[in-house]
Protein backbone atom coordinates (compact mmCIF):
# COMPACT_ATOMS: atom_id res chain seq x y z
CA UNK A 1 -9.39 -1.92 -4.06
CA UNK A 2 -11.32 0.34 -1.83
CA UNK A 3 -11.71 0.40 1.75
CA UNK A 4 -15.38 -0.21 1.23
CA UNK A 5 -17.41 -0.42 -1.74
CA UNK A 6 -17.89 3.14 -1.63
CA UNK A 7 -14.63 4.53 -0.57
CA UNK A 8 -11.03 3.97 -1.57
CA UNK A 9 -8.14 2.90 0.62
CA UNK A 10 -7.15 5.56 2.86
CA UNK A 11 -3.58 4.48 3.28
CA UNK A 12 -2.96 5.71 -0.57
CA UNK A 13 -4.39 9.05 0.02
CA UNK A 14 -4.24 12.58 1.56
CA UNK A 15 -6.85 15.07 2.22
CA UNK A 16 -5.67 18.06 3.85
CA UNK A 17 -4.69 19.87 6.83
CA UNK A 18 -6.45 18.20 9.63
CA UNK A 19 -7.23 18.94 13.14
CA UNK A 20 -4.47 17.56 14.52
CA UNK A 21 -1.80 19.34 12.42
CA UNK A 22 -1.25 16.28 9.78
CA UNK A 23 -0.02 17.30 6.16
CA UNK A 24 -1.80 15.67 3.54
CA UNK A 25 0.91 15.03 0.87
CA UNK A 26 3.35 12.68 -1.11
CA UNK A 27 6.09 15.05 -1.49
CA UNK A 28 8.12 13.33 1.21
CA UNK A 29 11.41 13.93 1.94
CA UNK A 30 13.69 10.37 2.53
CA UNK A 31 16.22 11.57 4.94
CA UNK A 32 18.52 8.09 6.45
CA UNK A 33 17.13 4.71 6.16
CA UNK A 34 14.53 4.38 8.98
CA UNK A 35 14.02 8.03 9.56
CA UNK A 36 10.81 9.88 9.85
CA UNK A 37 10.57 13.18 7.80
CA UNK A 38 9.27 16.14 9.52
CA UNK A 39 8.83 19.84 8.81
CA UNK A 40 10.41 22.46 11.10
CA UNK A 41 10.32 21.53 14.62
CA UNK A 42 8.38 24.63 15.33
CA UNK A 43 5.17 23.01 13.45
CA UNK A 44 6.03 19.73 14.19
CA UNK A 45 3.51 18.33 11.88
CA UNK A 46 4.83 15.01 10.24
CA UNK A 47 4.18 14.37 6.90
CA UNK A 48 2.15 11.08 6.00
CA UNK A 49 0.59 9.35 3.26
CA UNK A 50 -3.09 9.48 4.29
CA UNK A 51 -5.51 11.82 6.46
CA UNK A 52 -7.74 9.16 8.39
CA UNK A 53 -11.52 8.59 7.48
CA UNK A 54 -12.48 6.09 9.50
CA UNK A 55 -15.45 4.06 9.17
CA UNK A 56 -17.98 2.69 11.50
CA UNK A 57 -16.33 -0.86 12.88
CA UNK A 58 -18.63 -3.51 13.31
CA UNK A 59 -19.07 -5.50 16.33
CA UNK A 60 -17.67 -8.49 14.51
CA UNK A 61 -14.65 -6.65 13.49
CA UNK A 62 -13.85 -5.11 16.61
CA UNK A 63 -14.10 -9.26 17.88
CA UNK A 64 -11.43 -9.41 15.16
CA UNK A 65 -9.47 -7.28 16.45
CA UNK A 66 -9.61 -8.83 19.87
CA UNK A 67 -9.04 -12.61 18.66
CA UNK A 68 -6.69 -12.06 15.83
CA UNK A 69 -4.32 -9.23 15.94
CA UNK A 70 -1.81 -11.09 18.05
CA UNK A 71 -1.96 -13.58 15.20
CA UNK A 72 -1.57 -11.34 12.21
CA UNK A 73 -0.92 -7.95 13.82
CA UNK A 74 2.15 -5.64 13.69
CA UNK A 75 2.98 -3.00 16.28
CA UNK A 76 4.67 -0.45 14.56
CA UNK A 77 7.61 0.15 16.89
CA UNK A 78 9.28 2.28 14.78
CA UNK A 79 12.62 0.54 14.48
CA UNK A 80 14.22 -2.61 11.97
CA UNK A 81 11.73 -5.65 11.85
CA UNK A 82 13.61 -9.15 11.26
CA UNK A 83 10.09 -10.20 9.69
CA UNK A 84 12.09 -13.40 9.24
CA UNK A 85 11.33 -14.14 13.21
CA UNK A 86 7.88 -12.47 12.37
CA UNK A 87 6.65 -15.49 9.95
CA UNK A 88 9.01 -18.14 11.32
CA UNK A 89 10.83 -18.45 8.22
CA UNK A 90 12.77 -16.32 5.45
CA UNK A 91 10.71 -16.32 2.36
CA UNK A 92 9.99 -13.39 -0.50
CA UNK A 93 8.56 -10.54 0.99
CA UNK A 94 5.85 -9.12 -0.83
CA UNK A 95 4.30 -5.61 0.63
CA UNK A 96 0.78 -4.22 -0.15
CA UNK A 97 -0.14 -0.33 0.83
CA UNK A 98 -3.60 -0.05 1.11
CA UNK A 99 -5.71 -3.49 1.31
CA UNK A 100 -8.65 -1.65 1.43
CA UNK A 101 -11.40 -4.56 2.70
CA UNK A 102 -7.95 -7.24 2.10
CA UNK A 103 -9.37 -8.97 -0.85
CA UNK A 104 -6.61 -9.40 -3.28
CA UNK A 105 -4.22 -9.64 0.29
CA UNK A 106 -6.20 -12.57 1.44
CA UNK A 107 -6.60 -14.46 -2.22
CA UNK A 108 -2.49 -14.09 -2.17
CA UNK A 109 -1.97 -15.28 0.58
CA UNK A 110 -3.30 -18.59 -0.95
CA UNK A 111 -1.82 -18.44 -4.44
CA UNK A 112 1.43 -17.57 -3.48
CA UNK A 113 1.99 -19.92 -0.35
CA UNK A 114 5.69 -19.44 -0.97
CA UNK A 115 5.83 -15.74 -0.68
CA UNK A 116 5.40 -13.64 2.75
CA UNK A 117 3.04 -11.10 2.29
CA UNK A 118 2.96 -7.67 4.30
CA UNK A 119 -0.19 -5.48 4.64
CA UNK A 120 -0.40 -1.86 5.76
CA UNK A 121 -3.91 0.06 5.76
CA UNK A 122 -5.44 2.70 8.19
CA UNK A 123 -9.10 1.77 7.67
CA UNK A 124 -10.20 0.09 10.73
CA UNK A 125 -13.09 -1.62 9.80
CA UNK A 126 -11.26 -2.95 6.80
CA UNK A 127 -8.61 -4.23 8.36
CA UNK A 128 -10.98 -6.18 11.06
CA UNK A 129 -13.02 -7.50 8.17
CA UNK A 130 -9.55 -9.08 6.55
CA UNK A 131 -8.10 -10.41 9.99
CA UNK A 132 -11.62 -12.54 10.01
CA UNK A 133 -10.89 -13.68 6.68
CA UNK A 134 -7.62 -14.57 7.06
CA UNK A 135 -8.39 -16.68 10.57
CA UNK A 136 -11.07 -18.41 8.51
CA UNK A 137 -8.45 -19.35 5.89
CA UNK A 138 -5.91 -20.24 8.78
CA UNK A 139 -3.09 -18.72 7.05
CA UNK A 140 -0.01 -17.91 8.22
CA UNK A 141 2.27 -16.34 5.35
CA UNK A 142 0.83 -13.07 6.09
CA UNK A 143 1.01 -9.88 8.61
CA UNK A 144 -0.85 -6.54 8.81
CA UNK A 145 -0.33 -3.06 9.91
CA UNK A 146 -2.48 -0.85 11.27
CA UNK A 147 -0.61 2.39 10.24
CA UNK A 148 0.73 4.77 7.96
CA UNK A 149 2.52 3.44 4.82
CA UNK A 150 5.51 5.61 4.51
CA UNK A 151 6.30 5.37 8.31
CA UNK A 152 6.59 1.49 7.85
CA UNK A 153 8.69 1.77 4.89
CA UNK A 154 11.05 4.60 6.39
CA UNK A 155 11.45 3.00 9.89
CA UNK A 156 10.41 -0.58 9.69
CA UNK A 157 10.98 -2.09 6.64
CA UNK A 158 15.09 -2.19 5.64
CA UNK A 159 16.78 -1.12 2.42
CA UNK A 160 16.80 -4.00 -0.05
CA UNK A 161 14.42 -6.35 1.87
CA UNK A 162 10.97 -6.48 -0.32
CA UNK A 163 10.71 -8.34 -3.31
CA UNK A 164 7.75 -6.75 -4.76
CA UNK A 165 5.48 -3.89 -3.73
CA UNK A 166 2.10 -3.54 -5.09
CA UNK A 167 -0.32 -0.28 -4.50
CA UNK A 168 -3.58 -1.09 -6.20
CA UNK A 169 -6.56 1.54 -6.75
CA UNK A 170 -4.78 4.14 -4.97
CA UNK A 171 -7.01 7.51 -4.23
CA UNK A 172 -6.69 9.03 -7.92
CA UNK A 173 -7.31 12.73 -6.23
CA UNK A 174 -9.03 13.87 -10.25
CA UNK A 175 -9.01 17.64 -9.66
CA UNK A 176 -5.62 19.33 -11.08
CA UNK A 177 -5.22 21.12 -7.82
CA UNK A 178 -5.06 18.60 -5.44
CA UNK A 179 -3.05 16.13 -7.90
CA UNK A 180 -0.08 16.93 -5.47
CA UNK A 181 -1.81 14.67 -3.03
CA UNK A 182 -1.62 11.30 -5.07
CA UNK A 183 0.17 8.66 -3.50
CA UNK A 184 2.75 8.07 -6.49
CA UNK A 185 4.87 10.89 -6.82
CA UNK A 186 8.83 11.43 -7.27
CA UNK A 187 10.42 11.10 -3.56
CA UNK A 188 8.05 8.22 -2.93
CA UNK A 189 9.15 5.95 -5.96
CA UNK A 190 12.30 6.62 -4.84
CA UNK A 191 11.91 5.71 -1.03
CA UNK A 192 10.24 2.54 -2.67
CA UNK A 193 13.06 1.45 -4.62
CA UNK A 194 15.24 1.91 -1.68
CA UNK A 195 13.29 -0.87 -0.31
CA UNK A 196 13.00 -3.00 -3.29
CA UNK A 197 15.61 -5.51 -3.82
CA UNK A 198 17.51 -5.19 -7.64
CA UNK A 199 15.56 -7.65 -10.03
CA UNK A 200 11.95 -6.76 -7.89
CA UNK A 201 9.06 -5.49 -8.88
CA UNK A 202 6.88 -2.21 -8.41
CA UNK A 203 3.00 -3.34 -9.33
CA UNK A 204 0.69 -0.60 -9.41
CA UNK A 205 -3.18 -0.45 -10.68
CA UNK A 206 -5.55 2.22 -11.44
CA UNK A 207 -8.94 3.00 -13.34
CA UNK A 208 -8.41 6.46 -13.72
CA UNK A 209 -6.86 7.24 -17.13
CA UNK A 210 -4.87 10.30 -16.42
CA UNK A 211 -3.87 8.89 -13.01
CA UNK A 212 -1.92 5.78 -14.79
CA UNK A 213 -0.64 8.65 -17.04
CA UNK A 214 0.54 10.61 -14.19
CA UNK A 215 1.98 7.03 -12.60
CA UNK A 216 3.81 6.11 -16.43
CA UNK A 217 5.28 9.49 -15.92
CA UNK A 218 7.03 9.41 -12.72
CA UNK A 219 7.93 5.90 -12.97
CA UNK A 220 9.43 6.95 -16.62
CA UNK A 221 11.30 9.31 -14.71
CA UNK A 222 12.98 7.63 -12.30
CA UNK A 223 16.55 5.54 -12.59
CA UNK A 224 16.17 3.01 -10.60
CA UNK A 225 12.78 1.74 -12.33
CA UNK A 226 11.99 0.36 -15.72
CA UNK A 227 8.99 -0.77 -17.44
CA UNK A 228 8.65 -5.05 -16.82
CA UNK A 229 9.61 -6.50 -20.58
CA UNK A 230 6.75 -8.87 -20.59
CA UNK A 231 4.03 -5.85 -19.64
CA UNK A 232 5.82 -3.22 -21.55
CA UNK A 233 3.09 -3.33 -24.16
CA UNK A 234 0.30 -3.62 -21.98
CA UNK A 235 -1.25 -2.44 -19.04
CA UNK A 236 -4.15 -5.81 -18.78
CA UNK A 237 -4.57 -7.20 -15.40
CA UNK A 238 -1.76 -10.06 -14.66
CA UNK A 239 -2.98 -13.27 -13.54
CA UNK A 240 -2.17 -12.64 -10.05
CA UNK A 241 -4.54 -9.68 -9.67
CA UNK A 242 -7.75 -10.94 -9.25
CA UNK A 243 -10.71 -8.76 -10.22
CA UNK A 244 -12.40 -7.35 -7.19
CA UNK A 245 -15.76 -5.96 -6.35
CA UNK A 246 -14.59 -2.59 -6.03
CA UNK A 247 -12.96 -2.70 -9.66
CA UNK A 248 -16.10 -4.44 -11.19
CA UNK A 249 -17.91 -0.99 -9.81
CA UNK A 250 -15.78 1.24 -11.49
CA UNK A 251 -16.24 -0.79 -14.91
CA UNK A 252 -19.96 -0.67 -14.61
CA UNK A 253 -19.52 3.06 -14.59
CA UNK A 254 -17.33 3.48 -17.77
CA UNK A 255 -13.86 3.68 -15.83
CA UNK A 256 -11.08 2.01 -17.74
CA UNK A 257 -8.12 -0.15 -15.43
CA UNK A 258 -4.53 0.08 -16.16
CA UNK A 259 -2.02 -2.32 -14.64
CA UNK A 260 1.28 -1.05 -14.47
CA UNK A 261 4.45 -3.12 -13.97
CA UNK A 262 8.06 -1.82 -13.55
CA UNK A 263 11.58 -3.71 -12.51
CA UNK A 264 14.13 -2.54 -9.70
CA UNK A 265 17.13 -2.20 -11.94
């Protein structure tokens, strides 16, 4: 799901060099569980998986911010989280990169009461507009970050700890040359499964035909993944993917959707 109706998720994407000396790309190195991967120390430009577009924030999402971050916010700190004293309990831990606007997040949050549900997106206004949600639904089995994706899962997030990770709609980057900049690629599936816990699940979605091509390929490709029995067949939305605005959009302009479910073996 996009970030807006117009735009997808930022946290799934790259787009080039920017000002500040960020790399746009997914080719990232792992290095040791919870370390950062950087190029030489002479460029010192980190490598993450999104260059920042951000929005205008409305005045009611900015009073989001203000009266519900300490309720649903994570401070990336850069070290372990015991997300068991996070949520006040120890439950399945279910990760989403790139919530976009935080529908499907906030509809989870609901139909899975018994799961724990972790959000990461770098859209501001996005992330205000699901933090009033979420206080209107007065849930509690979910948090948010306001930061890059692979930073969480290298330095935050420990080996074996998620139960399922799902990456919906991510930025499908159609020309051939920048292809390099899709989320999905090799090193990440890999720094994903080291994440995943053996028997969990990798759920990704996409309406871009080659894209889920690209995704089947990589995924094919690496060991510690393997197509979900029950979805082998089929790549139809599961019932716990609702159908959001921003996929209804791509529908009404011919795009196809392909759900894509794979085991951590």
């Amino acid at each position: 799901m996009g970030a807006s109706d117009e735009m997808r998720c930022p946290t799934s994407v790259g787009r080039g060099p920017t000002g500040d000396g960020t790399i746009a790309t997914h080719g990232v190195g792992l290095g040791p569980p919870f370390a950062v991967t950087t190029e030489s120390a002479a460029h010192e430009r980190r490598i993450r998986s999104f260059v920042l577009r951000q929005g205008r924030t409305t005045p009611a999402q900015q009073r989001a911010f203000d009266a519900h971050w300490s309720r649903y916010g994570l401070d990336f700190a850069g070290t372990p989280r015991d997300f068991a004293a996070a949520f006040g309990r120890s439950a399945p831990l279910v990760l989403e990169i790139g919530f976009g606007n935080g529908e499907q997040l906030a509809h989870a949050t609901l139909a899975e009461p018994d799961r724990d549900f972790i959000g990461i997106e770098v859209h501001r206004p996005g992330v205000g507009r699901l933090l009033n949600t979420l206080a209107a639904q007065d849930v509690d089995n979910v948090r948010i970050y306001h930061h890059d994706a692979v930073e969480v899962l290298q330095r935050e997030i420990a080996p074996g700890s998620l139960a399922e990770v799902r990456i919906y709609f991510p930025d499908p980057w159609p020309k051939k040359r920048h292809q390099k900049r899709r989320l999905i690629q090799p090193d990440f599936v890999v720094l994903v499964a080291s994440r995943v816990m053996r028997g969990g699940r990798l759920h990704l979605a996409t309406d871009w035909a080659d894209y889920a091509e690209h995704m089947q390929a990589v995924l094919e490709n690496a060991p510690d993944w393997r197509r979900h029995a029950e979805h082998a067949a089929s790549t139809s939305r599961p019932a716990w993917r609702i159908d959001t605005h921003f996929e209804r959009r791509g529908q009404k302009l011919g795009h196809g959707v392909w759900d894509l479910i794979y085991d951590r073996i």
